[in-house]
N, C-alpha and C. Protein backbone atom coordinates (compact mmCIF):
# COMPACT_ATOMS: atom_id res chain seq x y z
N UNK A 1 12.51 -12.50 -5.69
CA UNK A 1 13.58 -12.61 -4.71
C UNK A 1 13.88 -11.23 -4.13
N UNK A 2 14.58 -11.26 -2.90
CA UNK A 2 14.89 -9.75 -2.45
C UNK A 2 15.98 -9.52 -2.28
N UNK A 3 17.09 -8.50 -2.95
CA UNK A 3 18.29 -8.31 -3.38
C UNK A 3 18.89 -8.30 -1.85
N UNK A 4 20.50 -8.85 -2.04
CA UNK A 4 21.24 -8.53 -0.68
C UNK A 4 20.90 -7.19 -0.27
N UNK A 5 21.06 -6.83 1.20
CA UNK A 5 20.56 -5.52 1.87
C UNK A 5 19.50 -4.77 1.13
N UNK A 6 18.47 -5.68 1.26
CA UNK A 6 17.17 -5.04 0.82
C UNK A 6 16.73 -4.35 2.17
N UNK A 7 16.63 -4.84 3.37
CA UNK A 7 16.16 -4.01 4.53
C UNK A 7 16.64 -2.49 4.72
N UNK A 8 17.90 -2.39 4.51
CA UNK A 8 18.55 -0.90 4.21
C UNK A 8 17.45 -0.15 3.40
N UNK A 9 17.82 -0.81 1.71
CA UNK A 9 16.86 -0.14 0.77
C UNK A 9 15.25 0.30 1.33
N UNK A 10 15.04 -0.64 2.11
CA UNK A 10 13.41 -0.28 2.57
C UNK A 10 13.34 0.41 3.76
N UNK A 11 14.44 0.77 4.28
CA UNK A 11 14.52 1.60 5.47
C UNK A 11 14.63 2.74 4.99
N UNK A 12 15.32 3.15 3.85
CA UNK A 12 15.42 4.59 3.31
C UNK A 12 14.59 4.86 2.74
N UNK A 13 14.03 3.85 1.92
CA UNK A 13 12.48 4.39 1.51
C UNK A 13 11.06 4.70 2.35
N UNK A 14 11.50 3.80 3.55
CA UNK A 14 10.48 4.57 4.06
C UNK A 14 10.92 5.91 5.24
N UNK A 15 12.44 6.19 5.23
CA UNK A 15 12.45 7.21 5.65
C UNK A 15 12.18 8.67 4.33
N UNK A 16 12.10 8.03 3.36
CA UNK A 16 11.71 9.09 1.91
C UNK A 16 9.95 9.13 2.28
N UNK A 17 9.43 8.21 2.35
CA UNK A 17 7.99 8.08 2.80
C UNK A 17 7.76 9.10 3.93
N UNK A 18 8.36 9.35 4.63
CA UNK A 18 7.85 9.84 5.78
C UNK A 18 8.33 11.09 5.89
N UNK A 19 8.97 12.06 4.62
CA UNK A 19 9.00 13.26 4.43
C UNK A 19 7.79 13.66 2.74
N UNK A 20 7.32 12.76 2.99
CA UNK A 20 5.67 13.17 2.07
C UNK A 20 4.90 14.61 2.81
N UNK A 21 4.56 15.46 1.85
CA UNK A 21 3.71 16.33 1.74
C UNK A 21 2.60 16.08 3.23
N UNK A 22 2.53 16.83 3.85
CA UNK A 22 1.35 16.44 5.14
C UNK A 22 0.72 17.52 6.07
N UNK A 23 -0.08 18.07 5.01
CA UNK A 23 -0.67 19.65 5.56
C UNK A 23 -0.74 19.62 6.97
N UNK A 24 -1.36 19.05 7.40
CA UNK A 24 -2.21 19.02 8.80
C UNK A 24 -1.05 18.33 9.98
N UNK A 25 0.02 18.06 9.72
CA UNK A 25 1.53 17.70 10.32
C UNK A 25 0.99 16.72 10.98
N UNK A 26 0.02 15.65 10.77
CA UNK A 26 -0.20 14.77 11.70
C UNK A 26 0.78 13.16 11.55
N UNK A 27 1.16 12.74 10.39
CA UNK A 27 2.04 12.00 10.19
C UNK A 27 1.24 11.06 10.52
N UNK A 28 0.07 10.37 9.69
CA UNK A 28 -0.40 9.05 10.11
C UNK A 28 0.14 7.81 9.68
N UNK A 29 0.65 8.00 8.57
CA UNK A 29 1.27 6.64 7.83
C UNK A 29 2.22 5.76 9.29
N UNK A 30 1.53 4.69 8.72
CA UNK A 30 1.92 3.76 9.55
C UNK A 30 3.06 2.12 8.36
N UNK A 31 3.63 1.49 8.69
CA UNK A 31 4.17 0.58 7.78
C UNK A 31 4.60 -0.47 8.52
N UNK A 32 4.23 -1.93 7.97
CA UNK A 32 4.21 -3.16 8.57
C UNK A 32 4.59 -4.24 7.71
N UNK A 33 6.13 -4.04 8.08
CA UNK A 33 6.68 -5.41 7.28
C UNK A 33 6.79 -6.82 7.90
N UNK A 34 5.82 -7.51 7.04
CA UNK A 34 5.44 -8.55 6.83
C UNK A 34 6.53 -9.68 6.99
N UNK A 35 6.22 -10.88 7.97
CA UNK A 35 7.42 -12.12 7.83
C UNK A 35 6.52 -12.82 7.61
N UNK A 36 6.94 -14.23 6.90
CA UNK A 36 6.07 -15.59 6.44
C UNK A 36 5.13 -15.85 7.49
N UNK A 37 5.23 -15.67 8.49
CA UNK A 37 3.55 -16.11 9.22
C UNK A 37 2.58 -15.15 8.58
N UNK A 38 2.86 -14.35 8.65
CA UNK A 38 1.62 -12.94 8.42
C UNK A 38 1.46 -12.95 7.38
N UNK A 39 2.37 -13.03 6.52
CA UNK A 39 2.35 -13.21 4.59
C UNK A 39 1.45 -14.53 4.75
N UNK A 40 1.93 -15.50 5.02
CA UNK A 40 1.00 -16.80 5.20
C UNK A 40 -0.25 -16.31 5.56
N UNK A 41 -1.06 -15.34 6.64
CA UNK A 41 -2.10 -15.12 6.90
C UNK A 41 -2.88 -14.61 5.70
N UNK A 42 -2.35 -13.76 5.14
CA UNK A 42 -3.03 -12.71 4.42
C UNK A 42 -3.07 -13.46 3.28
N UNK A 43 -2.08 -14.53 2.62
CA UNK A 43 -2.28 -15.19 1.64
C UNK A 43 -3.52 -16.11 1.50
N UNK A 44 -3.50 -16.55 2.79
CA UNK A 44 -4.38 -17.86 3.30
C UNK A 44 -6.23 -16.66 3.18
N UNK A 45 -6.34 -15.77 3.60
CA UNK A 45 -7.70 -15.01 3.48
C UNK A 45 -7.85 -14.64 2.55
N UNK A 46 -6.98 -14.35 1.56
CA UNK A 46 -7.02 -13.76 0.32
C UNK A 46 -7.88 -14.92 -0.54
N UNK A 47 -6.97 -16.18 -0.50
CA UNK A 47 -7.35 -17.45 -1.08
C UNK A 47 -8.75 -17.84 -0.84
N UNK A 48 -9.35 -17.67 0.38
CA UNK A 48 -10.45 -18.02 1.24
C UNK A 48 -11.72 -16.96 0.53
N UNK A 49 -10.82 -15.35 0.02
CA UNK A 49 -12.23 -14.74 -0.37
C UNK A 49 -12.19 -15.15 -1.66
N UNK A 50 -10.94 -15.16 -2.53
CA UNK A 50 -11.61 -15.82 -3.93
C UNK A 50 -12.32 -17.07 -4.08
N UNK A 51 -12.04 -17.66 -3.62
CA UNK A 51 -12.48 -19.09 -3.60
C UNK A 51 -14.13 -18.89 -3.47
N UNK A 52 -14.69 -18.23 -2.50
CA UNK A 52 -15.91 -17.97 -2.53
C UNK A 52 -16.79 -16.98 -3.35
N UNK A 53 -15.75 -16.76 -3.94
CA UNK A 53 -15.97 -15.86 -5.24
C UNK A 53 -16.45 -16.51 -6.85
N UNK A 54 -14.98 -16.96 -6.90
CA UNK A 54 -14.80 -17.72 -8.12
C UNK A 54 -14.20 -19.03 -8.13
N UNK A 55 -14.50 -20.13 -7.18
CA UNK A 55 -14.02 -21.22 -7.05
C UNK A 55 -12.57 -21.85 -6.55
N UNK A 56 -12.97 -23.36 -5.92
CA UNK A 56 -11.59 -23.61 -5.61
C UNK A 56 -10.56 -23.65 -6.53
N UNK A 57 -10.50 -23.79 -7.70
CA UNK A 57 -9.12 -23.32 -8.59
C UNK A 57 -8.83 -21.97 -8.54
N UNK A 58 -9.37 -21.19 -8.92
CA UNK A 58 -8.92 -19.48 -8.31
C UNK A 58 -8.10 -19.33 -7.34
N UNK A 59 -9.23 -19.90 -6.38
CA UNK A 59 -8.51 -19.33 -4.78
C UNK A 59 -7.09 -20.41 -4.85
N UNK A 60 -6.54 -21.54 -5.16
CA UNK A 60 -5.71 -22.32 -4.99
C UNK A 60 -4.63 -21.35 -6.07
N UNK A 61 -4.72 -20.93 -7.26
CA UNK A 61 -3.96 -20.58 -8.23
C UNK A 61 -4.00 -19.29 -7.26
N UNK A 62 -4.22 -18.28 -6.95
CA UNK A 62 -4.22 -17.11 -6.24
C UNK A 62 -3.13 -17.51 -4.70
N UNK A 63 -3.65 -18.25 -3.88
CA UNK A 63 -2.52 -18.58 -2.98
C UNK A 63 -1.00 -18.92 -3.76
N UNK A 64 -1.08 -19.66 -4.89
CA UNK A 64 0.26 -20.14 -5.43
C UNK A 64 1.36 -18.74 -5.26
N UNK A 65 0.16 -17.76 -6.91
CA UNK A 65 0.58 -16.74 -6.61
C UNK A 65 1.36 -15.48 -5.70
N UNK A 66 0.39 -15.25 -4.89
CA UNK A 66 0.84 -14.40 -3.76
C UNK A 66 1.95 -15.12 -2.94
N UNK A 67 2.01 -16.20 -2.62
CA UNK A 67 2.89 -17.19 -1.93
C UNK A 67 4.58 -16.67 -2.21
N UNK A 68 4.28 -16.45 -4.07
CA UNK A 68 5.62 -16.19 -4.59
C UNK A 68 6.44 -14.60 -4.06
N UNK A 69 5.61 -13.92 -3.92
CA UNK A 69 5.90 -12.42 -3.65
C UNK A 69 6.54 -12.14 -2.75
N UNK A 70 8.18 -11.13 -2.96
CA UNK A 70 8.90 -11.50 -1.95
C UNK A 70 8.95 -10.87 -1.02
N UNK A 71 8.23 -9.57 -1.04
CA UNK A 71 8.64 -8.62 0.24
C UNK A 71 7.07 -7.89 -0.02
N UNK A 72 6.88 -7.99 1.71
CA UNK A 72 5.51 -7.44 1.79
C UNK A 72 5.73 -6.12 2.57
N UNK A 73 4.89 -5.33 2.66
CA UNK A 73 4.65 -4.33 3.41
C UNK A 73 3.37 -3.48 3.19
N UNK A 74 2.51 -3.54 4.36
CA UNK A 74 1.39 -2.74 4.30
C UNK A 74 1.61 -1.39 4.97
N UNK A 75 0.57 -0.75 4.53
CA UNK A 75 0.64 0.53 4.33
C UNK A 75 -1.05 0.85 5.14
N UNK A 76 -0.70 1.48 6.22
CA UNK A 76 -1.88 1.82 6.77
C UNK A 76 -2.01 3.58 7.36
N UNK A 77 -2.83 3.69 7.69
CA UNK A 77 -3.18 5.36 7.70
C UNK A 77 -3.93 5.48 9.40
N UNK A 78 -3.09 6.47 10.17
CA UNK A 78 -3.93 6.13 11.77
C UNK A 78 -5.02 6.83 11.46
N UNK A 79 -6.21 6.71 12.37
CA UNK A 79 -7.49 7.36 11.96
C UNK A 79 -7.05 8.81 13.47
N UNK A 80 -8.08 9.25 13.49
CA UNK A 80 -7.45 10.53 14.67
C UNK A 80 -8.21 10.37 15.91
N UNK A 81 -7.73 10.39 16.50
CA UNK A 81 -8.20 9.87 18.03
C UNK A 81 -8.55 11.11 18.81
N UNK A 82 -8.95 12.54 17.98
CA UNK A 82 -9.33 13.46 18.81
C UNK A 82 -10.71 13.62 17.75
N UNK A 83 -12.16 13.87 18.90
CA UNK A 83 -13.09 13.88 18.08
C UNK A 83 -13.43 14.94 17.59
N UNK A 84 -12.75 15.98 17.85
CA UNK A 84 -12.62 17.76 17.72
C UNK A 84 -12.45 17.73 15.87
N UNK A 85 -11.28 16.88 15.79
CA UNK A 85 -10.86 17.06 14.07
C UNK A 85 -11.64 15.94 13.67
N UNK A 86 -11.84 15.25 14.21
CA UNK A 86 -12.49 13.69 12.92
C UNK A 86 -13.57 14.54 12.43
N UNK A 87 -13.12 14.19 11.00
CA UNK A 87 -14.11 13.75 9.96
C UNK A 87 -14.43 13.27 8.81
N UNK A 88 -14.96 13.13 7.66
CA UNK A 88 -14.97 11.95 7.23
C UNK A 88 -14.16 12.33 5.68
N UNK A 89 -13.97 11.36 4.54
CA UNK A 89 -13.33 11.68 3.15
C UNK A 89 -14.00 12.96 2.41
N UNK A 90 -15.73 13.07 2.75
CA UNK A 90 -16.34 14.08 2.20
C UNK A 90 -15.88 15.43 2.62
N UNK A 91 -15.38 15.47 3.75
CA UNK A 91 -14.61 17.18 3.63
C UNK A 91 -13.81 17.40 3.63
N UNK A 92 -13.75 18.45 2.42
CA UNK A 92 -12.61 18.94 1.93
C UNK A 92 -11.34 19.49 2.29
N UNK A 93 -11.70 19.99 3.52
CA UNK A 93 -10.95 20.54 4.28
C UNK A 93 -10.43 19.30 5.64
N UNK A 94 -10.71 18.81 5.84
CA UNK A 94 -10.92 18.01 7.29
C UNK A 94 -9.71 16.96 7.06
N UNK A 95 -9.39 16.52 7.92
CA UNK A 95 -8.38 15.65 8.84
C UNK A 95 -8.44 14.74 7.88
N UNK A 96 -9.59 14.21 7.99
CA UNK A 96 -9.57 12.39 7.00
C UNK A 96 -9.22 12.45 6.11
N UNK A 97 -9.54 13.30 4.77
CA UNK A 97 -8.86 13.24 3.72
C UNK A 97 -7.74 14.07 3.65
N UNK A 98 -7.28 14.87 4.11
CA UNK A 98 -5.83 14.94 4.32
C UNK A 98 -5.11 14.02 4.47
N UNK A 99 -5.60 13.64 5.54
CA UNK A 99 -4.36 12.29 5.84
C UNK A 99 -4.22 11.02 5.19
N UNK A 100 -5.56 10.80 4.17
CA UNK A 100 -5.08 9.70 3.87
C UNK A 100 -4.16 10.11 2.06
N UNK A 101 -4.59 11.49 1.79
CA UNK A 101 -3.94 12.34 0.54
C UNK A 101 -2.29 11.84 1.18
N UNK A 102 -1.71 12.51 2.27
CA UNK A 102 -0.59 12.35 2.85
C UNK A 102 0.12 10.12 2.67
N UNK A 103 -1.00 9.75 2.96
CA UNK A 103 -0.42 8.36 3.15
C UNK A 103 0.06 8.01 1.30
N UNK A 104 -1.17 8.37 0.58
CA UNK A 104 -0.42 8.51 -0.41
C UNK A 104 0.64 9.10 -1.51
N UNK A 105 0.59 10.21 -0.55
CA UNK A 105 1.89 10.70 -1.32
C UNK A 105 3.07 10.01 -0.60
N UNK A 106 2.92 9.60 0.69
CA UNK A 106 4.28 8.69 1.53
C UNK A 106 4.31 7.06 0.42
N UNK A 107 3.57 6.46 0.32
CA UNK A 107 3.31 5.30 -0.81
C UNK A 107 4.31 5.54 -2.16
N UNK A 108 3.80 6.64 -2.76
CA UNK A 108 4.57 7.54 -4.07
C UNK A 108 6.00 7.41 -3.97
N UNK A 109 5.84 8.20 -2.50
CA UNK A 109 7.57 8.35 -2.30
C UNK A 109 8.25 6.93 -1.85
N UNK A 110 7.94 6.38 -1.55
CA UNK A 110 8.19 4.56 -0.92
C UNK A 110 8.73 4.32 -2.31
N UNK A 111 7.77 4.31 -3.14
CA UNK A 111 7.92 3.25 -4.51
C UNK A 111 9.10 4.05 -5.42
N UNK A 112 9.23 5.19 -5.60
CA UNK A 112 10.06 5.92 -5.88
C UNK A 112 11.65 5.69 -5.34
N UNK A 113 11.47 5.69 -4.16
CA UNK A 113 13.06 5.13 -3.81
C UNK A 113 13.36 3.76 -3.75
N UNK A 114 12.12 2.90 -3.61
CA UNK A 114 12.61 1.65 -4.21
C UNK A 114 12.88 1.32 -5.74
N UNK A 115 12.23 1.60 -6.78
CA UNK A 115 12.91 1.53 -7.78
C UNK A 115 13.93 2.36 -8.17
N UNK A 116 14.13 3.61 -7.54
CA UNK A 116 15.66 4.32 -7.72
C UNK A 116 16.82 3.71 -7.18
N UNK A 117 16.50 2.70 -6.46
CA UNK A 117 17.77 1.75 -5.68
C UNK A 117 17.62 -0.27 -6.55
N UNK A 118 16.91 0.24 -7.39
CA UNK A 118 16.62 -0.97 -8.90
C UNK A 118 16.00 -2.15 -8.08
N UNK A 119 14.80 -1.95 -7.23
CA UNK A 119 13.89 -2.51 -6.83
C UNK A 119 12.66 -2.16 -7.35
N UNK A 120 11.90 -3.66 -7.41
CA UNK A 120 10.64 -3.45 -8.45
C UNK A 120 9.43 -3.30 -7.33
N UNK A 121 8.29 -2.97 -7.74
CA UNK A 121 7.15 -2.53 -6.15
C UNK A 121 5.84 -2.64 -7.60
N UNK A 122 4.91 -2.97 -6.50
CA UNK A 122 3.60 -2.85 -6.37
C UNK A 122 2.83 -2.80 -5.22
N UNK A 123 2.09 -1.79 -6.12
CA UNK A 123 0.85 -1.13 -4.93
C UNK A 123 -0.18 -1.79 -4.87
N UNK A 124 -0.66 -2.61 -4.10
CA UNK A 124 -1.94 -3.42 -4.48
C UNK A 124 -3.36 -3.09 -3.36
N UNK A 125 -4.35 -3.00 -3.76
CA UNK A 125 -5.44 -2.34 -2.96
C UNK A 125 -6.72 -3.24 -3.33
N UNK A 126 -6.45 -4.36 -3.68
CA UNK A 126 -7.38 -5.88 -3.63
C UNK A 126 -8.58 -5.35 -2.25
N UNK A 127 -9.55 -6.54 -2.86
CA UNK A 127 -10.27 -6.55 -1.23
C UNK A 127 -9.86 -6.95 -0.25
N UNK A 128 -9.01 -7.73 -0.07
CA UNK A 128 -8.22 -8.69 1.11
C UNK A 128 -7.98 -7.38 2.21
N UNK A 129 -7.19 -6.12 1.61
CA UNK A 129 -6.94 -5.16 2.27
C UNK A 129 -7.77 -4.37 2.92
N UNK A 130 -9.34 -4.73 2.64
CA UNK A 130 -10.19 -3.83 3.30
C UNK A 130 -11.36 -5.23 4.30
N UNK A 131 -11.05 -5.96 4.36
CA UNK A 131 -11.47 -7.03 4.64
C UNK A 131 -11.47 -6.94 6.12
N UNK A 132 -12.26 -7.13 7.07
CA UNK A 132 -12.36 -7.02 8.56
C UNK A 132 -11.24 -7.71 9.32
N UNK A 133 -11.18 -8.86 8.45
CA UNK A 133 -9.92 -9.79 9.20
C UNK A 133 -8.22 -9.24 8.96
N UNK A 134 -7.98 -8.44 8.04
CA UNK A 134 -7.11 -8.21 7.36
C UNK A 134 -6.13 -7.58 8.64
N UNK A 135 -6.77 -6.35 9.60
CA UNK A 135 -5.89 -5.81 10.16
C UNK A 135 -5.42 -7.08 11.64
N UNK A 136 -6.38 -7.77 11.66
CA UNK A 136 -5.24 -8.80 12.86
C UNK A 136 -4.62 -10.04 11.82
N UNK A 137 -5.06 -10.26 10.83
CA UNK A 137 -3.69 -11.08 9.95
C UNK A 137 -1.97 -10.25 10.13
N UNK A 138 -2.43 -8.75 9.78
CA UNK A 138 -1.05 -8.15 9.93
C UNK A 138 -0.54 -8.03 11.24
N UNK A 139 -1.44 -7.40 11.92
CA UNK A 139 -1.35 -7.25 13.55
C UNK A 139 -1.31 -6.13 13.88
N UNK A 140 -2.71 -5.04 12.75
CA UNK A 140 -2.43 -3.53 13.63
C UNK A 140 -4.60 -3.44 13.91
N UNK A 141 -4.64 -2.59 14.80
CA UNK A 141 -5.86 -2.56 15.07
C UNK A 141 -6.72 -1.42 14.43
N UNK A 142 -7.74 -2.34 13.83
CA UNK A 142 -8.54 -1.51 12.58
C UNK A 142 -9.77 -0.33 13.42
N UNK A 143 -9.36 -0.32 14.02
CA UNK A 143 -10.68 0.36 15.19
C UNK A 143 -9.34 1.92 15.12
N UNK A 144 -8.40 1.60 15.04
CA UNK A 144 -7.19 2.63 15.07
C UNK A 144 -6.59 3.20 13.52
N UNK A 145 -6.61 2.18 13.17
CA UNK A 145 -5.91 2.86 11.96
C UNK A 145 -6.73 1.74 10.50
N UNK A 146 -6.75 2.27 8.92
CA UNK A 146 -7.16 1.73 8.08
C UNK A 146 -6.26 1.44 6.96
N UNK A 147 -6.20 0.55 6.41
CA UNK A 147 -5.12 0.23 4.89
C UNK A 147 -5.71 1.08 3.97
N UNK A 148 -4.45 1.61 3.51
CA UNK A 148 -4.14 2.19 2.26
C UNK A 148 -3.55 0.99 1.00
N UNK A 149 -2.94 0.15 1.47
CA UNK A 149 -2.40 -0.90 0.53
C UNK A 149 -1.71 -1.23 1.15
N UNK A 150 -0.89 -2.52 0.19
CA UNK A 150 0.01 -3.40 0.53
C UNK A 150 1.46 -2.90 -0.74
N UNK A 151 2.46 -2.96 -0.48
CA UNK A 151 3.10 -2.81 -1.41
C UNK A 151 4.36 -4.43 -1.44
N UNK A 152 3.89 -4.65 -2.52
CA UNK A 152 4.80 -5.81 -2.80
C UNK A 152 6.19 -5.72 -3.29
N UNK A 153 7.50 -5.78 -3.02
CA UNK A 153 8.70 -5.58 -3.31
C UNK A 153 9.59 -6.64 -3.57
N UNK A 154 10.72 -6.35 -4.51
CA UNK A 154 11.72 -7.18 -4.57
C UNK A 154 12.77 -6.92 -6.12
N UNK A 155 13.14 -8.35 -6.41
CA UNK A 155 13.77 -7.93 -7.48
C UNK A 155 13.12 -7.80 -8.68
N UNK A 156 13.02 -7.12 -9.50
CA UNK A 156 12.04 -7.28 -10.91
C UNK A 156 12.66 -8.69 -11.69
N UNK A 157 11.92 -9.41 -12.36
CA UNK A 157 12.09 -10.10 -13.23
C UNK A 157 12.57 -9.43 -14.20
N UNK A 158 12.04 -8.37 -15.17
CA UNK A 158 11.90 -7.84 -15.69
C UNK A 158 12.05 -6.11 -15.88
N UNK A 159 12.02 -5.23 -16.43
CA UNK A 159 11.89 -4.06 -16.35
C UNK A 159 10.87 -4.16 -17.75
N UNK A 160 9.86 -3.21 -17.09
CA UNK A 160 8.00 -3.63 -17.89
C UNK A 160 8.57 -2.18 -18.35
N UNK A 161 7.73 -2.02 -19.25
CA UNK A 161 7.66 -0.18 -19.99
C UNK A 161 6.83 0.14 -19.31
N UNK A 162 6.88 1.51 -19.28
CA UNK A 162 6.34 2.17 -18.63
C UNK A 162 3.83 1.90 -19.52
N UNK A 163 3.33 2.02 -18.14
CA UNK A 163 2.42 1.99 -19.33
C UNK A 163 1.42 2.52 -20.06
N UNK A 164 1.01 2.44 -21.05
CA UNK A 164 0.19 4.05 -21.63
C UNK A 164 -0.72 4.44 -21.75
N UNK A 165 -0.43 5.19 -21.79
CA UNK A 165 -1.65 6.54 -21.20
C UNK A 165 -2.83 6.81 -21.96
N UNK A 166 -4.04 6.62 -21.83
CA UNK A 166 -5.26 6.90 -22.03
C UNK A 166 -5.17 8.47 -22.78
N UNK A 167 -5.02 8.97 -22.16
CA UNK A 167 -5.00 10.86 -22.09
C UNK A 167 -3.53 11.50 -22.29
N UNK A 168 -3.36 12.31 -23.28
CA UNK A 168 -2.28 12.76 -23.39
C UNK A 168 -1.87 14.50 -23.03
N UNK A 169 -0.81 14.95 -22.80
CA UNK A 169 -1.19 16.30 -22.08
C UNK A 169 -1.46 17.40 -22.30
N UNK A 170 -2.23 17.04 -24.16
CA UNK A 170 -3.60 18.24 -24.46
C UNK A 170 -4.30 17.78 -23.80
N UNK A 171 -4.73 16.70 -23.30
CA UNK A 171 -6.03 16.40 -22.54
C UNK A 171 -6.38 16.55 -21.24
N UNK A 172 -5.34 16.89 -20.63
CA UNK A 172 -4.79 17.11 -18.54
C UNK A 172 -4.64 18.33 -18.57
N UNK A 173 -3.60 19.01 -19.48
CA UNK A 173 -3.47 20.20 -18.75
C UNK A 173 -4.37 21.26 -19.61
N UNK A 174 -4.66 22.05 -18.72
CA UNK A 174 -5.30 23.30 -19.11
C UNK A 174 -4.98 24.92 -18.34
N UNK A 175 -4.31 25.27 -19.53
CA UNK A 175 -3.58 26.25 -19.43
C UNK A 175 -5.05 28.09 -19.06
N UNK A 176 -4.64 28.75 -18.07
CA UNK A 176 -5.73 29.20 -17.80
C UNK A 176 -4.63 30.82 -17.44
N UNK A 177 -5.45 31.79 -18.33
CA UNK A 177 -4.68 33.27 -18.04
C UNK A 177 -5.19 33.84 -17.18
C-alpha cells in the first residue's frame, strides 16, 4: 500500500536524487512514475517474458505478483546527444560511465530518503527493464535515454534486517601508507 502523502515523500526524494554526485554536471537521470496502465504494461511483458522462459504458471504467478506492488518508478539515464562526448561504459574517463555512476548514486539517494520518511523501496534491474519494448510500455524513448531500474515503493510489510555480508571490513578495506 502507499502511505497518505506518499507523492510529497517521492517528490523529496527525488529532489535528494537529483543532488547526487555528477562529475561531468550533465544531470541525466531521468524518473517516470508509473499509473496502472503502464504498471499494467510492464506487468503484462514481464509475464509474457517469463512465461516463455519458464512456463505458463511462472509467468501467471509473476503477473499476480508484480500486480501487487504499490508504487512504481523507473529510473532511466539520458544517453548524450552530442557526438563530441559519447562514449561507451569502457572509458574510464568518458561521459557514459559517468553518467550512468551519477544515475546511481541519484537511485542511492532516492531509496535513502524514502526509507528515512519509513517507506520501504526496491531496486529492481530484471530483464523486463532492458527489454526493447520496455521503454514505450513506460513512455520514454530508448533511442534517447536507457533504464537503470525500476524502483518499487510503498509501505513495508515488514522491516527485513539488514542483510549479510559476504566480506567483512578486514576484507574491503585496505589501509595503504
Amino acid at each position: 500500500a502507499l502511505p497518505p502523502h506518499w507523492e510529497k515523500s517521492l517528490e523529496a526524494a527525488i529532489e535528494a536524487a537529483i543532488y547526487a554526485p555528477n562529475h561531468k554536471r550533465s544531470e541525466p537521470w531521468r524518473f517516470y512514475l508509473l499509473g496502472p496502465e503502464s504498471i499494467e504494461k510492464v506487468c503484462r511483458l514481464n509475464a509474457e517474458i517469463v512465461t516463455k522462459k519458464k512456463g505458463e504458471e511462472a509467468g501467471a504467478k509473476k503477473l499476480k505478483r508484480w500486480m501487487e506492488m504499490p508504487g512504481w518508478l523507473v529510473v532511466t539515464c539520458a544517453k548524450s546527444d552530442d557526438a563530441a562526448t559519447a562514449t561507451t561504459m569502457e572509458d574510464p574517463m568518458g561521459l557514459a560511465r559517468e553518467d550512468y555512476a551519477a544515475c546511481c548514486c541519484a537511485v542511492q539517494n532516492l531509496c535513502l530518503s524514502l526509507h528515512s520518511q519509513g517507506m520501504g523501496t526496491k531496486w529492481t534491474t530484471g530483464g523486463v527493464n532492458f527489454d526493447h519494448r520496455f521503454g514505450d510500455a513506460v513512455g520514454f524513448d530508448s533511442s534517447e535515454e536507457y533504464t537503470v531500474g525500476t524502483i518499487w515503493f510503498g509501505t513495508p510489510e515488514k522491516s527485513p534486517n539488514a542483510p549479510g555480508k559476504k566480506m567483512g571490513l578486514d576484507a574491503v578495506l585496505r589501509r595503504v601508507d
